[in-house]
Protein backbone atom coordinates (compact mmCIF):
# COMPACT_ATOMS: atom_id res chain seq x y z
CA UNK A 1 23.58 -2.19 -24.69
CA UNK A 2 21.92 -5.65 -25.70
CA UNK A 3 19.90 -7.20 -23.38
CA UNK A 4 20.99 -9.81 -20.89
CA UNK A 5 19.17 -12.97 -22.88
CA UNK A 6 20.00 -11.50 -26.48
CA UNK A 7 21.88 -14.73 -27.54
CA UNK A 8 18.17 -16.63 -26.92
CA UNK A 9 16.06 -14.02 -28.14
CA UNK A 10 15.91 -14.83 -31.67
CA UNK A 11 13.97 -18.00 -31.30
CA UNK A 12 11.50 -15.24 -29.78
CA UNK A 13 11.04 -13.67 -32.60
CA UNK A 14 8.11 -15.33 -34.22
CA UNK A 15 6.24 -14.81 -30.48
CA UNK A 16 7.50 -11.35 -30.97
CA UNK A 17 5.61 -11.35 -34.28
CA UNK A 18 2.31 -13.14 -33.38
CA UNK A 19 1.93 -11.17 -30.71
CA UNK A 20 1.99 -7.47 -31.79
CA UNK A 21 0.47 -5.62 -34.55
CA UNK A 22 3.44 -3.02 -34.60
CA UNK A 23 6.11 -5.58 -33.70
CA UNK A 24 9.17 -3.72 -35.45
CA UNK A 25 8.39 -0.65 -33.52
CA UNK A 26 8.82 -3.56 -30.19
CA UNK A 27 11.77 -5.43 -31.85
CA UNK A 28 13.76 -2.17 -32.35
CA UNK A 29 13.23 -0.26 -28.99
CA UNK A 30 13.36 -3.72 -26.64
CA UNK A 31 16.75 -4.69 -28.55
CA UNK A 32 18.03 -1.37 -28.77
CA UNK A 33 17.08 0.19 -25.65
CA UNK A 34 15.89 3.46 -26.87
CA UNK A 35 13.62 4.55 -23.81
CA UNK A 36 10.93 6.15 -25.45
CA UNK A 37 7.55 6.06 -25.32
CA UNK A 38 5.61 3.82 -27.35
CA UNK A 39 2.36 2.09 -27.31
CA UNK A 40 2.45 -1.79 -28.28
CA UNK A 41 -1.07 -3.27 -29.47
CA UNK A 42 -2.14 -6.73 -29.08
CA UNK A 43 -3.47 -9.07 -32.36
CA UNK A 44 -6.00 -9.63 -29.69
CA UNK A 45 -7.10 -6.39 -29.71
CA UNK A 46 -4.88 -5.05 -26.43
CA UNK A 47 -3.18 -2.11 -25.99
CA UNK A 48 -0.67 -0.92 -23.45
CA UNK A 49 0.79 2.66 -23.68
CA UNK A 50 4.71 2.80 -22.36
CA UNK A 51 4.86 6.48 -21.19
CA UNK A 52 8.34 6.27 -20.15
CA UNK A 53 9.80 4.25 -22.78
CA UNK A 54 10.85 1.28 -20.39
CA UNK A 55 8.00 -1.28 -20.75
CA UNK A 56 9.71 -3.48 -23.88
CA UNK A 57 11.88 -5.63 -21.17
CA UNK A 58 8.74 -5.81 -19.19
CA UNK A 59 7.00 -7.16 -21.83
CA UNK A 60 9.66 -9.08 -22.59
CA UNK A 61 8.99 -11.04 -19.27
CA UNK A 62 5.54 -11.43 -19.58
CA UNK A 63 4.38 -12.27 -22.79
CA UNK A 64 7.32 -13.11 -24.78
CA UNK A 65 9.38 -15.74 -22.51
CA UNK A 66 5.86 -16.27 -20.23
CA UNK A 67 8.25 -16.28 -17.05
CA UNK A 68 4.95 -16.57 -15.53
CA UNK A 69 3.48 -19.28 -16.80
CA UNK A 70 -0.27 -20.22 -18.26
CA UNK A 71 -2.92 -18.28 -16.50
CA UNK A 72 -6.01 -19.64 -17.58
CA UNK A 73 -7.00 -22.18 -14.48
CA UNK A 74 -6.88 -18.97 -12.16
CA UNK A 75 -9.60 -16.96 -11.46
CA UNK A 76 -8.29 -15.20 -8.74
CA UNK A 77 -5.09 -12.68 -8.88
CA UNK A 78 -3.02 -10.63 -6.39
CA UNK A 79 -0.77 -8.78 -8.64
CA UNK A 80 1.69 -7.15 -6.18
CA UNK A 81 4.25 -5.05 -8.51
CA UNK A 82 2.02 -4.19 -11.35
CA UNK A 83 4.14 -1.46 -12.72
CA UNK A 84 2.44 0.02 -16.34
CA UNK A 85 -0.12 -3.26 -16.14
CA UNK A 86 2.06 -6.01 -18.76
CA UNK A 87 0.73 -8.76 -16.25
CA UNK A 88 -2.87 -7.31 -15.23
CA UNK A 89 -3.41 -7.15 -19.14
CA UNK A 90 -1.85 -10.34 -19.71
CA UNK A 91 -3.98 -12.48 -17.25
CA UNK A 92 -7.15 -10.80 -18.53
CA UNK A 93 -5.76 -11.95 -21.60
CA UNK A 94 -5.76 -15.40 -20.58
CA UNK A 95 -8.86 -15.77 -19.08
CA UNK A 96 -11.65 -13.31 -19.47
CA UNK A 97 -13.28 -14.02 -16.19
CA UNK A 98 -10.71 -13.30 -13.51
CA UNK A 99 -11.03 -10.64 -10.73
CA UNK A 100 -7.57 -9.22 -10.55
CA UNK A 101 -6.32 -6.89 -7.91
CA UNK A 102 -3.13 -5.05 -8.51
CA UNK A 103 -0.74 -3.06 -6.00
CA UNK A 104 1.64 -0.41 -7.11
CA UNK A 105 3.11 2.33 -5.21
CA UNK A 106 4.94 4.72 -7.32
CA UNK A 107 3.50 7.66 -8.91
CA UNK A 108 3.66 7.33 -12.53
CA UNK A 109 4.02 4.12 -13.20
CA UNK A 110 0.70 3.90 -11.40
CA UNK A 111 -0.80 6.48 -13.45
CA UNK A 112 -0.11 4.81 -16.58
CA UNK A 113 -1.64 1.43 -14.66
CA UNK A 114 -4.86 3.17 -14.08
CA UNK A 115 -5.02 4.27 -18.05
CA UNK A 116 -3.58 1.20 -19.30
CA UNK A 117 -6.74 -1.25 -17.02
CA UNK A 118 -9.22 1.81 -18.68
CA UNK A 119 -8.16 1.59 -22.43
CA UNK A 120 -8.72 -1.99 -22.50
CA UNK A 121 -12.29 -1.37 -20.83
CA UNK A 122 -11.29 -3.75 -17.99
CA UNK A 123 -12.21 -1.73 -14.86
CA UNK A 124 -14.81 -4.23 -13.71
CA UNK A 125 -12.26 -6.84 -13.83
CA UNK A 126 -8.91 -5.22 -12.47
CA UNK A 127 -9.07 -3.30 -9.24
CA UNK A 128 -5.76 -1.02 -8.97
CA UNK A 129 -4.57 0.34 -5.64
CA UNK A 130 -1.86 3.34 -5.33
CA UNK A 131 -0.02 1.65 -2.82
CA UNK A 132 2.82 -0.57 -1.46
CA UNK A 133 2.69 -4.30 -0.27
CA UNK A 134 5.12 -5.13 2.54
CA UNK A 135 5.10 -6.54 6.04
CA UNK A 136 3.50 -3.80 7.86
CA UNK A 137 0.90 -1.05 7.07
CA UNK A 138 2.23 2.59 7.17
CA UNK A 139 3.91 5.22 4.74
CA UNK A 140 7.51 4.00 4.25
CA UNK A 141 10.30 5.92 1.13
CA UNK A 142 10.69 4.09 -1.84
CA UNK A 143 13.45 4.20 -3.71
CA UNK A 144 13.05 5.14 -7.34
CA UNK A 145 14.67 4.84 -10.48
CA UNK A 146 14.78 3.66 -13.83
CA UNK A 147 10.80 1.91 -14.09
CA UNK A 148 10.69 -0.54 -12.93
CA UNK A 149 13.35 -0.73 -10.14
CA UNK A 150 11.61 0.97 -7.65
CA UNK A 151 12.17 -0.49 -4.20
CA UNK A 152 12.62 -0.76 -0.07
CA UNK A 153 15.83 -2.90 -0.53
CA UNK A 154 17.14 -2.12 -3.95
CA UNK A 155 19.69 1.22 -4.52
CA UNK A 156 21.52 2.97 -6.56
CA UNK A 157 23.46 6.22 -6.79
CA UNK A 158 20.90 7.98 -8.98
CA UNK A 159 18.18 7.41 -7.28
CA UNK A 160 14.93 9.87 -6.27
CA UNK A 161 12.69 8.94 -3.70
CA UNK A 162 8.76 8.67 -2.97
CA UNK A 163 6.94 8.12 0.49
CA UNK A 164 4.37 5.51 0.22
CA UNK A 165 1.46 4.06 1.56
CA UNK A 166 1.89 0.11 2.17
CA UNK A 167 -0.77 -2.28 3.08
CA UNK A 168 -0.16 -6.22 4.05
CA UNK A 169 -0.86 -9.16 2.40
CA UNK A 170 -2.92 -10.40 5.37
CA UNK A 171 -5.08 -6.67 4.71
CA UNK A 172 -5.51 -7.62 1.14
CA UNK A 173 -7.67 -10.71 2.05
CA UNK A 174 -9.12 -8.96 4.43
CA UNK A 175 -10.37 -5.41 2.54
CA UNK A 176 -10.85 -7.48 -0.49
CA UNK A 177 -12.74 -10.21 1.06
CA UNK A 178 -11.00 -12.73 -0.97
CA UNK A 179 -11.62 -16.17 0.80
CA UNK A 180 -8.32 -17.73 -1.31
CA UNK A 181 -6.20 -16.43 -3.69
CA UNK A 182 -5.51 -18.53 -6.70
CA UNK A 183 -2.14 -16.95 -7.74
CA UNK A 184 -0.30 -14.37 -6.05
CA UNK A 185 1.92 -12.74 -8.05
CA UNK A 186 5.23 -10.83 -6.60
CA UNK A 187 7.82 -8.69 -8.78
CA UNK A 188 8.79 -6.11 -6.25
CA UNK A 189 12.63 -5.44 -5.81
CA UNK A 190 13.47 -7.65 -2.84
CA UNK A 191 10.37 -6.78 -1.11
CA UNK A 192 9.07 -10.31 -1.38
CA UNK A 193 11.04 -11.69 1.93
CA UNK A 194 9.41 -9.23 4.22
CA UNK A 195 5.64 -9.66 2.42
CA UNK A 196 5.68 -13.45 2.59
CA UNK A 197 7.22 -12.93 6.09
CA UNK A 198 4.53 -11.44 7.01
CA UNK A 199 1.59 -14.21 6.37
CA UNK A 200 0.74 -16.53 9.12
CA UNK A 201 0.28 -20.25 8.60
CA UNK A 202 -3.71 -19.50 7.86
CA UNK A 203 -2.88 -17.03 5.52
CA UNK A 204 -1.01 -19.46 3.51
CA UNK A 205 -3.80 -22.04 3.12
CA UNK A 206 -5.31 -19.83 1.32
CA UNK A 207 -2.73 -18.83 -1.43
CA UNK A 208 -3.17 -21.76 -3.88
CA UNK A 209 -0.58 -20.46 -6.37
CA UNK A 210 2.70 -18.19 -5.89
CA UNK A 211 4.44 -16.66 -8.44
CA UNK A 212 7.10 -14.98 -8.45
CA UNK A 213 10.43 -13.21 -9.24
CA UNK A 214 13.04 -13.19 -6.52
CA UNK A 215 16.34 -10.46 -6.05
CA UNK A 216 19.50 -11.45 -3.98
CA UNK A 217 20.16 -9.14 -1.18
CA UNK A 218 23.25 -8.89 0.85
CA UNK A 219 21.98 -10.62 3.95
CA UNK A 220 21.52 -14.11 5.09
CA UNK A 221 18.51 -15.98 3.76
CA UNK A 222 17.49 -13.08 1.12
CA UNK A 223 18.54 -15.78 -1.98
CA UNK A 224 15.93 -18.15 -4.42
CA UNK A 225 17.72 -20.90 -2.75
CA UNK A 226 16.68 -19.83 0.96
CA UNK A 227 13.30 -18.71 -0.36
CA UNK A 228 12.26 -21.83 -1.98
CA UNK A 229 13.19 -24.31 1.02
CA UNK A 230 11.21 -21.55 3.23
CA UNK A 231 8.05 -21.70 0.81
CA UNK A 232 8.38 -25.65 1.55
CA UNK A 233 8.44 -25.76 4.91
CA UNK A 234 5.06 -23.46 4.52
CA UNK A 235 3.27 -26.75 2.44
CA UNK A 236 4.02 -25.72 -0.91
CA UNK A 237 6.12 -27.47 -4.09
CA UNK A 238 7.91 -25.62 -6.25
CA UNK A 239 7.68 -26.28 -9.94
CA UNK A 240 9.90 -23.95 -11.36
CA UNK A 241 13.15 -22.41 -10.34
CA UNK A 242 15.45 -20.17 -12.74
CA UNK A 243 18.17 -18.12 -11.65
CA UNK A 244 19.56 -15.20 -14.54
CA UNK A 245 23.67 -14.81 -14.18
CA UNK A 246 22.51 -11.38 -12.20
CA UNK A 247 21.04 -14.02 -9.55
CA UNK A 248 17.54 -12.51 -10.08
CA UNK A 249 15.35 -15.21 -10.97
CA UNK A 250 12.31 -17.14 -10.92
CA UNK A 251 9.82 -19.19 -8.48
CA UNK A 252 6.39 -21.35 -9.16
CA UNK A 253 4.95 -22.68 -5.77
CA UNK A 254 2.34 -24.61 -5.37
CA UNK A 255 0.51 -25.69 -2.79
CA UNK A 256 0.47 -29.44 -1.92
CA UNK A 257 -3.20 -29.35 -0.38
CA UNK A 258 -6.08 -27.40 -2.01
CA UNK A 259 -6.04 -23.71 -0.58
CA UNK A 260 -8.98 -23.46 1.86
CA UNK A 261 -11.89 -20.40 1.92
CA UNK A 262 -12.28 -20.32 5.34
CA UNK A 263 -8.78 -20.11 7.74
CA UNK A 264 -9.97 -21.78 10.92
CA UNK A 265 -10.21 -25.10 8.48
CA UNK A 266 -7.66 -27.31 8.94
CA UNK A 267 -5.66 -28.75 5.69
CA UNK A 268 -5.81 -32.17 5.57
């Protein structure tokens, strides 16, 4: 089976081509879905090893069609959903002197996120954490399948599970004692509804840039449409929306007042 976006993808192909040293090897397992492992090297000098031979799409996403965006005027980085590392290795990418902190909750793709952040010699810029983000703290079963569609909202008949640990948005501030955030990035399965849910007002202020890909669920409000009028009414402008014909899709928010370091500060 062809990807969903194969009719666009060939004016990818000379990205495809800048971008990777071994691009065939990319072309011929993203196009034809074969599912095994690989490792895809950067002309920058990157690497990122796919143990279980489902990173290509990911990839895809990230570097190829850049769903999110130019990195380099953020310094800052909540990567919540960081799977094998695409985006963690991306943003370092893009600028060489952000602190990124990435969240990811099942086993192996986590494994292959901590070896991914070492081969590239990043540790002292990428924190990883072996857990969940969601709206409250405690061990909750995630539902996994094919990488990456592991999720709290997300099923499908074939599906194992995996109890969790899950930490909070508000925590992540806290623990990381991160007075703002300058791009907070969410690709989750549907868990982004309860995670924003979850911030206060003050919380907000300090989340300069969201980013983010958003999953229709069957219940009222869980669509891009409801979730962009929300992020509005919480002071932000959104500069991108995209829906896919699957009604997955995109979201850029920004804030329209600087994000503030210290909460009790009032936005003017």
């Amino acid at each position: 089976m062809f990807p969903q976006n194969y009719l666009t993808f060939p004016f990818y192909i000379p990205r495809i081509c800048s971008l990777w040293t071994n691009w065939p090897e990319y072309l011929f397992n993203y196009l034809l879905r074969r599912n095994r492992p690989a490792e895809y090297r950067t002309r920058t000098g990157f690497r990122l090893i796919d143990g279980r031979g489902t990173l290509a799409g990911t990839l895809a996403e990230v570097f190829v069609r850049r769903e999110y965006g130019s990195l380099e005027r953020f310094r800052t980085i909540v990567d919540i959903g960081a799977n094998m590392g695409s985006f963690a290795v991306y943003a370092a990418q893009s600028r060489p002197d952000a602190r990124i902190f990435c969240y990811e909750p099942e086993q192996q793709n986590f494994r292959l996120l901590k070896q991914n952040i070492q081969i590239n010699r990043l540790e002292g810029r990428v924190s990883v954490f072996h857990c969940a983000v969601a709206s409250h703290n405690g061990r909750r079963q995630l539902a996994v399948g094919e990488s990456p569609v592991n999720s709290f909202h997300i099923f499908s008949d074939d599906v194992g599970h995996q109890m969790v640990d899950c930490t909070t948005l508000r925590n992540i501030l806290a623990d990381q004692g991160l007075e703002a955030i300058d791009l907070l990035k969410i690709n989750c399965e549907g868990a982004e509804y309860e995670i924003l849910e979850g911030c206060s007002e003050n919380d907000f202020k300090r989340i300069a840039n969201i980013r983010l890909e958003y999953h229709k669920l069957d219940a009222h409000g869980r669509n891009g449409e409801f979730l962009s009028r929300w992020l509005k009414a919480r002071g932000y402008r959104i500069e991108r929306f995209t829906r896919r014909p699957n009604e997955t899709g995109f979201i850029w928010a920004t804030r329209t007042t600087p994000a503030v370091s210290d909460p009790q500060v009032p936005v003017a």
